[in-house]
C-alpha atoms as a PDB file:
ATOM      1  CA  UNK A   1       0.000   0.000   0.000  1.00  0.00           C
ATOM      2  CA  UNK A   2       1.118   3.530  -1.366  1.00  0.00           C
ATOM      3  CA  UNK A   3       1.122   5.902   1.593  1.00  0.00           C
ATOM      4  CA  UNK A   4       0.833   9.748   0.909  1.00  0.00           C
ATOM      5  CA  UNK A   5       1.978  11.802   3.713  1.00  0.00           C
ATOM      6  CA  UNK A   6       0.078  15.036   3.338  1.00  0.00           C
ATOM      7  CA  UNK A   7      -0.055  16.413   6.921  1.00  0.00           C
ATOM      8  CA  UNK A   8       0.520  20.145   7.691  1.00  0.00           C
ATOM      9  CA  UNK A   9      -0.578  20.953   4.115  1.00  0.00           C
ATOM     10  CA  UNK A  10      -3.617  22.848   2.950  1.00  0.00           C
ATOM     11  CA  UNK A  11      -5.712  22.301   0.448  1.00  0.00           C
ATOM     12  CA  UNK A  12      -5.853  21.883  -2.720  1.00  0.00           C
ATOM     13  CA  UNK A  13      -2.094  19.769  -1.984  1.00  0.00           C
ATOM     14  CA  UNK A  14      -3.809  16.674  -0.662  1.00  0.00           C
ATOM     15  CA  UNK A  15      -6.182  16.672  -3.184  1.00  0.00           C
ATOM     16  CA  UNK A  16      -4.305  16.710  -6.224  1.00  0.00           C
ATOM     17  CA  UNK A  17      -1.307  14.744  -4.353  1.00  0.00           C
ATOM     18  CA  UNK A  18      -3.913  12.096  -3.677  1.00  0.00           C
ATOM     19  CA  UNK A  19      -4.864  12.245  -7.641  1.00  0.00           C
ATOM     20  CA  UNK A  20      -1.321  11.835  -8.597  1.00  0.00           C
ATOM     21  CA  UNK A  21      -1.179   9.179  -6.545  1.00  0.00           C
ATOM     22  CA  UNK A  22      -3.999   7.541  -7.905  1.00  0.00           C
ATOM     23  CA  UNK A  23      -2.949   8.359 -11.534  1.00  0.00           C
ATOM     24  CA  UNK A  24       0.418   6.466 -10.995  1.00  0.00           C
ATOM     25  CA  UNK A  25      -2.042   3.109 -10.590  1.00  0.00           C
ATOM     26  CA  UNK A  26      -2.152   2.871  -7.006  1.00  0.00           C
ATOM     27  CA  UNK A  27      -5.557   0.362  -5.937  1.00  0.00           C
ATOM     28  CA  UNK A  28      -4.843   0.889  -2.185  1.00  0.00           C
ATOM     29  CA  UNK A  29      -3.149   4.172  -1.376  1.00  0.00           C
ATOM     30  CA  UNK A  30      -3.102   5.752   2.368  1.00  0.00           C
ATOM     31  CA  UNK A  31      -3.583   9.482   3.186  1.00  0.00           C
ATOM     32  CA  UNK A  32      -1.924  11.067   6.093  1.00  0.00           C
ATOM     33  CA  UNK A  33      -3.561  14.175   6.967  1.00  0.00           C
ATOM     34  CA  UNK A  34      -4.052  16.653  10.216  1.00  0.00           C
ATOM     35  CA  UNK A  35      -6.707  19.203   9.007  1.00  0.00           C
ATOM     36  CA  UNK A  36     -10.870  19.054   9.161  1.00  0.00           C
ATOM     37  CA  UNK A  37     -10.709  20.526   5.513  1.00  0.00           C
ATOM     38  CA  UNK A  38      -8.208  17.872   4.118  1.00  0.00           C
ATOM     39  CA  UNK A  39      -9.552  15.170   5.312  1.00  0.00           C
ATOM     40  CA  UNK A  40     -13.224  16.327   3.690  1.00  0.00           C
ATOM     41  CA  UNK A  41     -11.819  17.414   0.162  1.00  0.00           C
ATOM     42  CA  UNK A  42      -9.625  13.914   0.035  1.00  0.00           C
ATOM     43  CA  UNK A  43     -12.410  11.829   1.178  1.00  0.00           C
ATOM     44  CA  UNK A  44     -15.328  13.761  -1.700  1.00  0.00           C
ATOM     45  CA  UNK A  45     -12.696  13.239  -4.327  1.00  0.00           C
ATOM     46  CA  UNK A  46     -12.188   9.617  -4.158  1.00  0.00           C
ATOM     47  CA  UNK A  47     -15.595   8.835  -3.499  1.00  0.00           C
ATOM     48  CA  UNK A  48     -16.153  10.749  -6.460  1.00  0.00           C
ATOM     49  CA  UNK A  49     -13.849   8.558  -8.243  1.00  0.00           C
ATOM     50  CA  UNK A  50     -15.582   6.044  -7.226  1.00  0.00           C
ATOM     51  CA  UNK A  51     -13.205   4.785  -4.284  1.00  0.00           C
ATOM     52  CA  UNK A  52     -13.992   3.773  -1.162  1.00  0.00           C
ATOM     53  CA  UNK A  53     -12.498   5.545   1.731  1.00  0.00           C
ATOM     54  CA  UNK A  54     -12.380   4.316   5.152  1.00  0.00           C
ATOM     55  CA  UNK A  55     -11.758   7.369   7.435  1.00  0.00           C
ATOM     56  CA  UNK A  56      -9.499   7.276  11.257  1.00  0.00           C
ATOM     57  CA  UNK A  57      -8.598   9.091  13.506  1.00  0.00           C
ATOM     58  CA  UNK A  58      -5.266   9.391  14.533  1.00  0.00           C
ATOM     59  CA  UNK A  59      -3.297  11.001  17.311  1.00  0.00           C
ATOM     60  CA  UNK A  60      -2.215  13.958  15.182  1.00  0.00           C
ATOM     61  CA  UNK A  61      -5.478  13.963  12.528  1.00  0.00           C
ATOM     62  CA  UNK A  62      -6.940  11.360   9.928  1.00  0.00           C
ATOM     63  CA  UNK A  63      -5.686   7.964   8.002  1.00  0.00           C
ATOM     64  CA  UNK A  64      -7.767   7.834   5.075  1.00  0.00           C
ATOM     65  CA  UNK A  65      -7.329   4.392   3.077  1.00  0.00           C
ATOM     66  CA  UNK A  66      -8.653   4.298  -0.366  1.00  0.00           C
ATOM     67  CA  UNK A  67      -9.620   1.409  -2.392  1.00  0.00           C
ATOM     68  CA  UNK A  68     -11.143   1.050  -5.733  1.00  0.00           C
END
């Protein structure tokens, strides 16, 4: 599983790293983030993909892990 480490950033980075990430082929990919707002824009996009994201907390913000 592809992990993409996107904590401390603010949007749109998670977003479009996320995308990238998702380009590049990745089926399973994790998402590291620490913000409300990331955590909301990753999670719409993939579902919007058509992903499924399964959202945790963590002790410094969200692991979101997205499968097709």
């Amino acid at each position: 599983m592809k992990t993409v480490d996107a904590r401390g950033l603010s949007c749109p980075e998670p977003v479009v790293l996320t995308r990238n990430a998702l380009r590049d082929g990745a089926t399973e990919l994790e998402v590291l983030v620490s913000d409300f707002a990331p955590k909301e824009n990753v999670t719409r996009f993939a579902t919007n993909q058509g992903y499924s994201v399964d959202v945790a907390e963590t002790d410094d913000g969200w692991r979101l892990t997205i499968r097709k």
